[in-house]
C-alpha atoms as a PDB file:
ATOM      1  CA  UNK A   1     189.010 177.386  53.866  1.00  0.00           C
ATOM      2  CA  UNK A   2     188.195 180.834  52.372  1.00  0.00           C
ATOM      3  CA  UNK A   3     185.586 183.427  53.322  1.00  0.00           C
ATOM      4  CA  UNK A   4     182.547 181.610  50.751  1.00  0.00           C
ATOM      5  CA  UNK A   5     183.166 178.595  51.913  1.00  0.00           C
ATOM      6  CA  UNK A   6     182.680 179.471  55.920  1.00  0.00           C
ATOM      7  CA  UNK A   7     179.739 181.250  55.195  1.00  0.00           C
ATOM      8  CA  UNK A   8     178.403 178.169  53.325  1.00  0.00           C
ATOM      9  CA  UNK A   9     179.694 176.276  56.502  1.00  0.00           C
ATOM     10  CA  UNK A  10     177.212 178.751  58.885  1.00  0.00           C
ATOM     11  CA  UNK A  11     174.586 179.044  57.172  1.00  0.00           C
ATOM     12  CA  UNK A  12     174.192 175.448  56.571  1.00  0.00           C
ATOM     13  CA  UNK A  13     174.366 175.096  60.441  1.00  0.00           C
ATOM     14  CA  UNK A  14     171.589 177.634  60.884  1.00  0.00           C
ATOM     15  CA  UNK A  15     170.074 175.627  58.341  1.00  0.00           C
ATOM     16  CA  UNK A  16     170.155 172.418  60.489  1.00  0.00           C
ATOM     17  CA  UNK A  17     169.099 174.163  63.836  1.00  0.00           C
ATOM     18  CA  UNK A  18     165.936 175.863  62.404  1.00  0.00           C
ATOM     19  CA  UNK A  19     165.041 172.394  60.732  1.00  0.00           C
ATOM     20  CA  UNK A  20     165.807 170.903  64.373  1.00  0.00           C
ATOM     21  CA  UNK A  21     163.521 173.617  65.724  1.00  0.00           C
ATOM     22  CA  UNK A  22     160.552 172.778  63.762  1.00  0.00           C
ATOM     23  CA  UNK A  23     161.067 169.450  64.579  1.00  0.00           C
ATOM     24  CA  UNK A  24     160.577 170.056  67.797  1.00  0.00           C
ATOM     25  CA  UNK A  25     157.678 172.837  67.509  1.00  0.00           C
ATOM     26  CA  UNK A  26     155.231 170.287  65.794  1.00  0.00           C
ATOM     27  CA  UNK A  27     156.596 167.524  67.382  1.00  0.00           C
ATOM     28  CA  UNK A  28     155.559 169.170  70.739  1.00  0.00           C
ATOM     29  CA  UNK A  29     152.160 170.751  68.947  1.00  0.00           C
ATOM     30  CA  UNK A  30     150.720 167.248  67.676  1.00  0.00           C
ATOM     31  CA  UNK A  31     151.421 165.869  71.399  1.00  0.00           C
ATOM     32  CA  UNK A  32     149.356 168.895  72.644  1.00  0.00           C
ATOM     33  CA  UNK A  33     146.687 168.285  70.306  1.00  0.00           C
ATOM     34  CA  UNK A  34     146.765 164.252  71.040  1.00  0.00           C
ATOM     35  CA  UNK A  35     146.841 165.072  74.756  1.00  0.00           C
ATOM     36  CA  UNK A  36     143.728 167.446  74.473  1.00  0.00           C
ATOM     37  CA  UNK A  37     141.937 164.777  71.610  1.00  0.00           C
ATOM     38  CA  UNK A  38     143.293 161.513  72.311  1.00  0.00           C
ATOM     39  CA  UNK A  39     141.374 158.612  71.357  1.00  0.00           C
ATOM     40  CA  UNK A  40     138.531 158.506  68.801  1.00  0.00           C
ATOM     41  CA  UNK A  41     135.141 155.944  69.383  1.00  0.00           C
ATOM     42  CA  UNK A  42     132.069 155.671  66.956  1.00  0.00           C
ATOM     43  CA  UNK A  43     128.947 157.278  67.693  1.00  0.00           C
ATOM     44  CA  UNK A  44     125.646 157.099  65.566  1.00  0.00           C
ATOM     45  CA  UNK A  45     124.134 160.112  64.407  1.00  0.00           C
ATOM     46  CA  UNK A  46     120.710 160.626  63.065  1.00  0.00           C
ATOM     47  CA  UNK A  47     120.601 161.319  59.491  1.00  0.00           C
ATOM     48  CA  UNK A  48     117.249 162.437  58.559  1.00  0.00           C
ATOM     49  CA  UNK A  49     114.556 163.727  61.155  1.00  0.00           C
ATOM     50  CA  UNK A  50     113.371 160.913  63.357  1.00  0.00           C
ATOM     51  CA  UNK A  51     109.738 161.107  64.250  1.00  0.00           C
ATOM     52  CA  UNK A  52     108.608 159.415  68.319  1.00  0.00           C
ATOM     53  CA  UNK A  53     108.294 155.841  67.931  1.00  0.00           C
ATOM     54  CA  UNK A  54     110.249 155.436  64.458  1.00  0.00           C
ATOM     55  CA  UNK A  55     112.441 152.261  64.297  1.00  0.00           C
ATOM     56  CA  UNK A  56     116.434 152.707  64.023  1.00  0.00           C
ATOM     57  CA  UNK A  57     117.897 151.392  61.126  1.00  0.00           C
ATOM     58  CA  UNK A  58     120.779 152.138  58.935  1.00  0.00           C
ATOM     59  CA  UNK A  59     118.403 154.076  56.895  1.00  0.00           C
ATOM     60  CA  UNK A  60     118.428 157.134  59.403  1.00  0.00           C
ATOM     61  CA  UNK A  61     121.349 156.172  61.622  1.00  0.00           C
ATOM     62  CA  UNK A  62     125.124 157.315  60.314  1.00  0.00           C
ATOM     63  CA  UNK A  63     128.399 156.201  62.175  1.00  0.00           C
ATOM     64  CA  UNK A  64     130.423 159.138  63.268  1.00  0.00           C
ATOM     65  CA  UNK A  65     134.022 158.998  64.818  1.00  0.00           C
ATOM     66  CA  UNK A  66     134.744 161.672  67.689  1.00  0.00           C
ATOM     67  CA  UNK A  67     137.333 161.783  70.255  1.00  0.00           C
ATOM     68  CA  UNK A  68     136.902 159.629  73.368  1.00  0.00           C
ATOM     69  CA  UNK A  69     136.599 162.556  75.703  1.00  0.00           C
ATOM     70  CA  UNK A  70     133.968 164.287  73.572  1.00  0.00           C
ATOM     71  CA  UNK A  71     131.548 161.153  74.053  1.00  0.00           C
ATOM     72  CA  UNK A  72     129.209 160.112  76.840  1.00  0.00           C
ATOM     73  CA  UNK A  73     129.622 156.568  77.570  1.00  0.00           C
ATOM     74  CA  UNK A  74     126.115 155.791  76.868  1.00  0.00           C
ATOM     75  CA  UNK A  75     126.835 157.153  73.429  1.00  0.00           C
ATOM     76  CA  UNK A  76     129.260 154.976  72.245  1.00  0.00           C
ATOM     77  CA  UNK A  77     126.806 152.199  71.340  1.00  0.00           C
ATOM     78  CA  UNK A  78     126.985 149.270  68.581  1.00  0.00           C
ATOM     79  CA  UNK A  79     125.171 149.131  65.509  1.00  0.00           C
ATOM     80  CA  UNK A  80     123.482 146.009  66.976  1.00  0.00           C
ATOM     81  CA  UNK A  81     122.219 148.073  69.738  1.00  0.00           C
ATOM     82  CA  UNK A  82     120.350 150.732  67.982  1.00  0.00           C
ATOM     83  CA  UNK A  83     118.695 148.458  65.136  1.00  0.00           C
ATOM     84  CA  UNK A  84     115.100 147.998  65.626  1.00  0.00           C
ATOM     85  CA  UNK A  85     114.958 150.097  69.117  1.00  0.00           C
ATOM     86  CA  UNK A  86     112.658 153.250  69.489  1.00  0.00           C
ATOM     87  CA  UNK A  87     113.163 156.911  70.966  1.00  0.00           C
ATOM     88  CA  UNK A  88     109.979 158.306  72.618  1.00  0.00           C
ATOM     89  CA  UNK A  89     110.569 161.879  70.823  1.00  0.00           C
ATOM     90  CA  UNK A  90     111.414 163.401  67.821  1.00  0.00           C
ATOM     91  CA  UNK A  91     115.092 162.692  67.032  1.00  0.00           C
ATOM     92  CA  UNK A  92     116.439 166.011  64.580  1.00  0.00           C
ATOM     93  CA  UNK A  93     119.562 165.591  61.868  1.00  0.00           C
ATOM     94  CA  UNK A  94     122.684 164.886  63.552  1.00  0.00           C
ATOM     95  CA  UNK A  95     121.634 164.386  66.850  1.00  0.00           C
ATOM     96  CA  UNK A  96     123.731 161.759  68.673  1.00  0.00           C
ATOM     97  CA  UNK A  97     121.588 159.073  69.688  1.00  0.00           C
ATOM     98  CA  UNK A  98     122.381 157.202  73.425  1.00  0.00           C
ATOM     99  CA  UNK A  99     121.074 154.447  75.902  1.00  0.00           C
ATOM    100  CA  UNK A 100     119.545 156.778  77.601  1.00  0.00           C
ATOM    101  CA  UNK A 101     116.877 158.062  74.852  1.00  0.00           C
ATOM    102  CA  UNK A 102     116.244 154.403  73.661  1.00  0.00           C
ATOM    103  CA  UNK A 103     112.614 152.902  75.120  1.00  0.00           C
ATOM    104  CA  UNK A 104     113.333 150.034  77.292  1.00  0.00           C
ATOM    105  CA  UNK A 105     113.089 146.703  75.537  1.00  0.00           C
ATOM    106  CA  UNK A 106     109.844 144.425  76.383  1.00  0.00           C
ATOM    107  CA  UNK A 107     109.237 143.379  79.406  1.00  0.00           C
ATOM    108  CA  UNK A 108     106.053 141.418  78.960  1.00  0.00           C
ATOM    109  CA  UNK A 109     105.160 138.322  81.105  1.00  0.00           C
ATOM    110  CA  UNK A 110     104.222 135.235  79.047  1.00  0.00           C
ATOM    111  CA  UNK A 111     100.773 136.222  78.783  1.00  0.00           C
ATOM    112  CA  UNK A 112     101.070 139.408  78.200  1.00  0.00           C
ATOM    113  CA  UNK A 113     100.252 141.285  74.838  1.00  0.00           C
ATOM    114  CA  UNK A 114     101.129 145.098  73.832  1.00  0.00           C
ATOM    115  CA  UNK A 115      98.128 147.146  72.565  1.00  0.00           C
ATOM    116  CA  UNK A 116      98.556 150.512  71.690  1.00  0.00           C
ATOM    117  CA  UNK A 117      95.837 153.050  72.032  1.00  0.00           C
ATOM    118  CA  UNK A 118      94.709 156.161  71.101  1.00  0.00           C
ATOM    119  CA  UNK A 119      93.579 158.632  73.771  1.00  0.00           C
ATOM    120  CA  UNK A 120      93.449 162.396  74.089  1.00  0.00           C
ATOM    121  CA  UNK A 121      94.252 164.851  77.174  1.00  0.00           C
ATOM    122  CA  UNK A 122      91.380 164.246  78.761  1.00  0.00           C
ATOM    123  CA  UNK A 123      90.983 160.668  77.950  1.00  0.00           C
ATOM    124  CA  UNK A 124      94.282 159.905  78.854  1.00  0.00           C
ATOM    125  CA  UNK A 125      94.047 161.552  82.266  1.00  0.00           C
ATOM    126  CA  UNK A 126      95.853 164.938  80.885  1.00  0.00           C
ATOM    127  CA  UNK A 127      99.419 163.949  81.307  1.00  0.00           C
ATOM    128  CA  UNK A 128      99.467 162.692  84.722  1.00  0.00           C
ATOM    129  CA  UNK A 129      99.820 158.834  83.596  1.00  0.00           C
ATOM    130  CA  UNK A 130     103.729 157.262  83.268  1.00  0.00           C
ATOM    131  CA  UNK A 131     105.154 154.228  82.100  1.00  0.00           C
ATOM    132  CA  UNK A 132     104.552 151.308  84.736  1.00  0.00           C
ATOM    133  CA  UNK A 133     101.588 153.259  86.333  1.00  0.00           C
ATOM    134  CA  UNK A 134      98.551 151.208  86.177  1.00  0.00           C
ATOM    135  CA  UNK A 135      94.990 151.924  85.056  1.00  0.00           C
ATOM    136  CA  UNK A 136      91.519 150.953  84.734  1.00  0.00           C
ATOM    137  CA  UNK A 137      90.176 150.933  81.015  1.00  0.00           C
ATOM    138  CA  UNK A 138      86.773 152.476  80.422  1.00  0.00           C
ATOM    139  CA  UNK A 139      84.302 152.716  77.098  1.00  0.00           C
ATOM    140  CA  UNK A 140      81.483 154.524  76.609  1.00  0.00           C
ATOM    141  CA  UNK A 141      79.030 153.069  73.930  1.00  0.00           C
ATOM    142  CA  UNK A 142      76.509 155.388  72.167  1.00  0.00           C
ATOM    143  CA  UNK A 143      76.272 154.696  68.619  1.00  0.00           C
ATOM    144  CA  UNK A 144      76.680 151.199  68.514  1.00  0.00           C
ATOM    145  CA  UNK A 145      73.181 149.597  66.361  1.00  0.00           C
ATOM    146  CA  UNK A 146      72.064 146.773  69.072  1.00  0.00           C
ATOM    147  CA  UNK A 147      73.798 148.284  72.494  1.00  0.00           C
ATOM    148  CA  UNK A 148      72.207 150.075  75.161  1.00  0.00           C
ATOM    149  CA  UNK A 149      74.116 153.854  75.739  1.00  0.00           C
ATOM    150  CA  UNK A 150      76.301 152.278  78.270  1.00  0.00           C
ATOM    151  CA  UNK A 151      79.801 152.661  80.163  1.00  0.00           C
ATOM    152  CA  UNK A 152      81.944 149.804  80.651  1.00  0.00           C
ATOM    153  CA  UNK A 153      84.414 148.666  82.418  1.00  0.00           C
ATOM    154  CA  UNK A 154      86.647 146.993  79.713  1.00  0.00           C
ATOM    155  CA  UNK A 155      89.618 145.832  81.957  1.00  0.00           C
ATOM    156  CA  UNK A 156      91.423 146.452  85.651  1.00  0.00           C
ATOM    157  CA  UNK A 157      94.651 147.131  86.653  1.00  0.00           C
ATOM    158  CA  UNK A 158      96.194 147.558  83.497  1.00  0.00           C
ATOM    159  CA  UNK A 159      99.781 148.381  83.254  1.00  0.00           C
ATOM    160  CA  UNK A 160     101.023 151.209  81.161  1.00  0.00           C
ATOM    161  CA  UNK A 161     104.223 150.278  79.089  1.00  0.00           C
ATOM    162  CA  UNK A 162     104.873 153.548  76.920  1.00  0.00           C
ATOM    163  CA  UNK A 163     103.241 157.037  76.152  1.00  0.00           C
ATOM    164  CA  UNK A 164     104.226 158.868  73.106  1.00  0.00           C
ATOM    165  CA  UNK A 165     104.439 162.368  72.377  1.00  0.00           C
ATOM    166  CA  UNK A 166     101.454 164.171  71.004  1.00  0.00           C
ATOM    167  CA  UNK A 167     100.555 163.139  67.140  1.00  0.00           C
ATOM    168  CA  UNK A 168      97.724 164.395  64.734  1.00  0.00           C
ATOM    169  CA  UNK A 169      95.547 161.770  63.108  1.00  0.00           C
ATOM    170  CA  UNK A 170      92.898 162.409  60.263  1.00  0.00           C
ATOM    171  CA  UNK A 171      89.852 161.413  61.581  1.00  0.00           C
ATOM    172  CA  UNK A 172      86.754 160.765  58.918  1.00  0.00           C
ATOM    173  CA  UNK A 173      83.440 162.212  60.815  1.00  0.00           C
ATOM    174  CA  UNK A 174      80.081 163.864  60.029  1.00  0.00           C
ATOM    175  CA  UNK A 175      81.656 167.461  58.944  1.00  0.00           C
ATOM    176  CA  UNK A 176      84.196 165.278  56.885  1.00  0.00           C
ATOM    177  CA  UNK A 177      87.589 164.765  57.312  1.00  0.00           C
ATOM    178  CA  UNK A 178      89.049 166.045  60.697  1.00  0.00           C
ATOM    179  CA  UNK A 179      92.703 166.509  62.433  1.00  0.00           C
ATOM    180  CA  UNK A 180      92.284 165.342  66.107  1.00  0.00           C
ATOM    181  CA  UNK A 181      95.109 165.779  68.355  1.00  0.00           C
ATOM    182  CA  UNK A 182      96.303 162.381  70.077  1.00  0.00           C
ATOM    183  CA  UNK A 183      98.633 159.967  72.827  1.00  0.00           C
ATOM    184  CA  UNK A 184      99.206 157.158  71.917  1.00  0.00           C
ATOM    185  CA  UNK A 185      99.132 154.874  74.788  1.00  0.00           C
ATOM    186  CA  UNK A 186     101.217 151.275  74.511  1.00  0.00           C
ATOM    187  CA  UNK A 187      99.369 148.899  77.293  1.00  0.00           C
ATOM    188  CA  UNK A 188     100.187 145.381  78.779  1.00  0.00           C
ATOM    189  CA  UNK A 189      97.196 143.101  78.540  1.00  0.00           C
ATOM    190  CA  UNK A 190      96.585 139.277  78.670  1.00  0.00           C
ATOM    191  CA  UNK A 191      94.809 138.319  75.511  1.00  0.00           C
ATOM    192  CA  UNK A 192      90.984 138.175  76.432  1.00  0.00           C
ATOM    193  CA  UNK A 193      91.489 141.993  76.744  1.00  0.00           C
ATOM    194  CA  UNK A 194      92.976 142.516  73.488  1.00  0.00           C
ATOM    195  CA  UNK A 195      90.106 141.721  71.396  1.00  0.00           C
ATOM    196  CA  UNK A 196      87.502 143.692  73.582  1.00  0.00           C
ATOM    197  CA  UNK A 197      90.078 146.642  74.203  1.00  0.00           C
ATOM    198  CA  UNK A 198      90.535 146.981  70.223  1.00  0.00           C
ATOM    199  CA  UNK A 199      86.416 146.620  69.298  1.00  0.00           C
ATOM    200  CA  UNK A 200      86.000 149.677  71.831  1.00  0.00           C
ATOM    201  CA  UNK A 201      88.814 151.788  70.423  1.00  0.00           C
ATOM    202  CA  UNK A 202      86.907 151.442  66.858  1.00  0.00           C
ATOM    203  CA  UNK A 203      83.453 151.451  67.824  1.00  0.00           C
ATOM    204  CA  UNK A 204      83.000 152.817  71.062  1.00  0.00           C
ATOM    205  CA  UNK A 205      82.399 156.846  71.256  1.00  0.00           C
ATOM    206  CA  UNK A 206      84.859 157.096  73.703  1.00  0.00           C
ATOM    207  CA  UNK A 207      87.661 154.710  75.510  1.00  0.00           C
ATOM    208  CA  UNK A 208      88.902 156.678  78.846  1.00  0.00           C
ATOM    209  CA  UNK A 209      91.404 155.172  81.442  1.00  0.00           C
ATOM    210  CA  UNK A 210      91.526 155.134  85.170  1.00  0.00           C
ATOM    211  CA  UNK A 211      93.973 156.259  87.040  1.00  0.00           C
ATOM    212  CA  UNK A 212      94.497 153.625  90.384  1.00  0.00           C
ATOM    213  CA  UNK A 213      96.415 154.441  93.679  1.00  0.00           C
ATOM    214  CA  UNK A 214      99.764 152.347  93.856  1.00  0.00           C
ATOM    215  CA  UNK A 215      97.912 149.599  96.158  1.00  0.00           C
ATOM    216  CA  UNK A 216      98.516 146.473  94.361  1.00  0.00           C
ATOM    217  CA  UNK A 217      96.454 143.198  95.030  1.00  0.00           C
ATOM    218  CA  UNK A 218      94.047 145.070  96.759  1.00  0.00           C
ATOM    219  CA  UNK A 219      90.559 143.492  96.320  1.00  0.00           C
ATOM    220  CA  UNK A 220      88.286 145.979  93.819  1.00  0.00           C
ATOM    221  CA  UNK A 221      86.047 143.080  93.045  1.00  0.00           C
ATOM    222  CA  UNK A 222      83.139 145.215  94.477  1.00  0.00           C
ATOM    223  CA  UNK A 223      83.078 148.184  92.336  1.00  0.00           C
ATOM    224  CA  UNK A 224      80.471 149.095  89.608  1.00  0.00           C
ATOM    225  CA  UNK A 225      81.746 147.571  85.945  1.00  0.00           C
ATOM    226  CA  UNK A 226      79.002 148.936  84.169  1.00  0.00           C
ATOM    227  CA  UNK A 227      76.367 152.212  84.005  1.00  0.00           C
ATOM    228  CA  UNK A 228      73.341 153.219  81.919  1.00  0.00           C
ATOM    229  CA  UNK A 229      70.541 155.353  81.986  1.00  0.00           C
ATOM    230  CA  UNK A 230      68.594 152.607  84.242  1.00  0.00           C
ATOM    231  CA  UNK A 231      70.793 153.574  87.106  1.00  0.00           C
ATOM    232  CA  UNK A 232      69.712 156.811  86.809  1.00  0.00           C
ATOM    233  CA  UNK A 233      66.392 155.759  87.132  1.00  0.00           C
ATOM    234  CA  UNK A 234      65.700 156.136  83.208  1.00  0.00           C
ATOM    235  CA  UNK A 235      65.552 153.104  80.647  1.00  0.00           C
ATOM    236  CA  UNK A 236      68.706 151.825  78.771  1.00  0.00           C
ATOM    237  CA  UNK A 237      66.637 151.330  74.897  1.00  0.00           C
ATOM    238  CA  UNK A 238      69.175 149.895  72.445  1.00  0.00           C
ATOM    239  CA  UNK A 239      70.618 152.111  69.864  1.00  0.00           C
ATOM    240  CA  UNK A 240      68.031 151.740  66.972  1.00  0.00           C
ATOM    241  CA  UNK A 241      64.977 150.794  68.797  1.00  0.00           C
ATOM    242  CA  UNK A 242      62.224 153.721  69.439  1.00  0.00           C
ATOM    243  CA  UNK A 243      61.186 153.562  72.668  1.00  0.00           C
END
């Protein structure tokens, strides 16, 4: 063997040892990534802003793969899951939804109907009412042609299913059109209430709930349901009638 053909020899075996080397290098470098990543699951990602109370659907939901260990388990959800289900705030792009922001499913009784109200901070007891708390429902009557300026008790012991975030609504009133801050309220009532619950929040001058103490069943039977001027000694005339 002469001199060229040794040195072909060697540096065909350095050759094969580097390429063994490398082999070995990212061999051992895509373990260490798989060991740090490992396993990839599907999480759904919002894909345009999501306003409080706005229904998931494939129109603003994406399906993103991340590794396992990145997830939450109550992030990795199925598209069956989200669809039709509501978040109580404002969802922004890309935000991973989970179980844990989705509103609870109905859980009406048989005769049971969902109403959803509008009230302010004062109205609406300035933030101190929560989901399952229960209320009284109150109206006040002023401008209605026919009624006495009167408050009403509209219904007891009312149970509060939801509260959204704070929303503007145009409002049409004597200076013209009007932005009036609101919470919408989401309320469990059997279905005599619903009809007089939704004339008040149209007509009446001002719907206000209750806050109760957590005494359930006790006997209220005795308390006032309804006040106007004539129990302040004045006269309750009818809106309309000169008196």
């Amino acid at each position: 063997m002469n001199p060229r053909q040794r040195r072909g020899l060697v540096f065909m075996a350095v050759s094969i040892l580097i390429a063994v080397a490398t082999f070995f290098v990212v061999t051992g470098y895509v373990a260490n990534i798989n060991s740090q990543v490992g396993s990839r699951v599907t999480v759904y990602r919002a894909t345009t802003p999501i306003e409080p109370y706005t229904a998931l659907s494939t129109d603003n939901l994406e399906a993103v793969e991340v590794p396992e260990r990145w997830a939450s388990d109550s992030s990795v959800l199925r598209l069956d899951d989200l669809l039709g289900r509501r978040v109580g705030f404002r969802l922004n792009v890309g935000t991973t939804v989970s179980s844990d922001m989705l509103i609870p499913s109905s859980s009406l009784e048989k005769d049971e109907r969902e109403i959803a109200i509008n009230v302010d901070a004062v109205t609406g007891l300035a933030g101190r009412v929560r989901p399952g708390d229960r209320v009284d429902i109150l109206a006040t009557f002023s401008d209605v042609p026919g009624l006495p300026k009167t408050t009403r008790m509209l219904s007891r012991d009312i149970r509060v299913v939801s509260i959204a975030g704070q929303q503007q609504v145009t409002q049409q009133s004597e200076q013209g059109l009007t932005e009036q801050d609101v919470i919408p309220v989401t309320l469990a009532l059997v279905p005599k209430d619903v009809m007089r619950v939704t004339y008040a929040a149209n007509f009446a001058t001002e719907v206000r709930l209750v806050g109760l103490p957590s005494d359930v069943g006790t006997d209220r039977g005795n308390e006032v349901g309804e006040y106007d001027a004539s129990d302040l000694g004045g006269k309750a005339i009818p809106e309309g009638v000169n008196g």
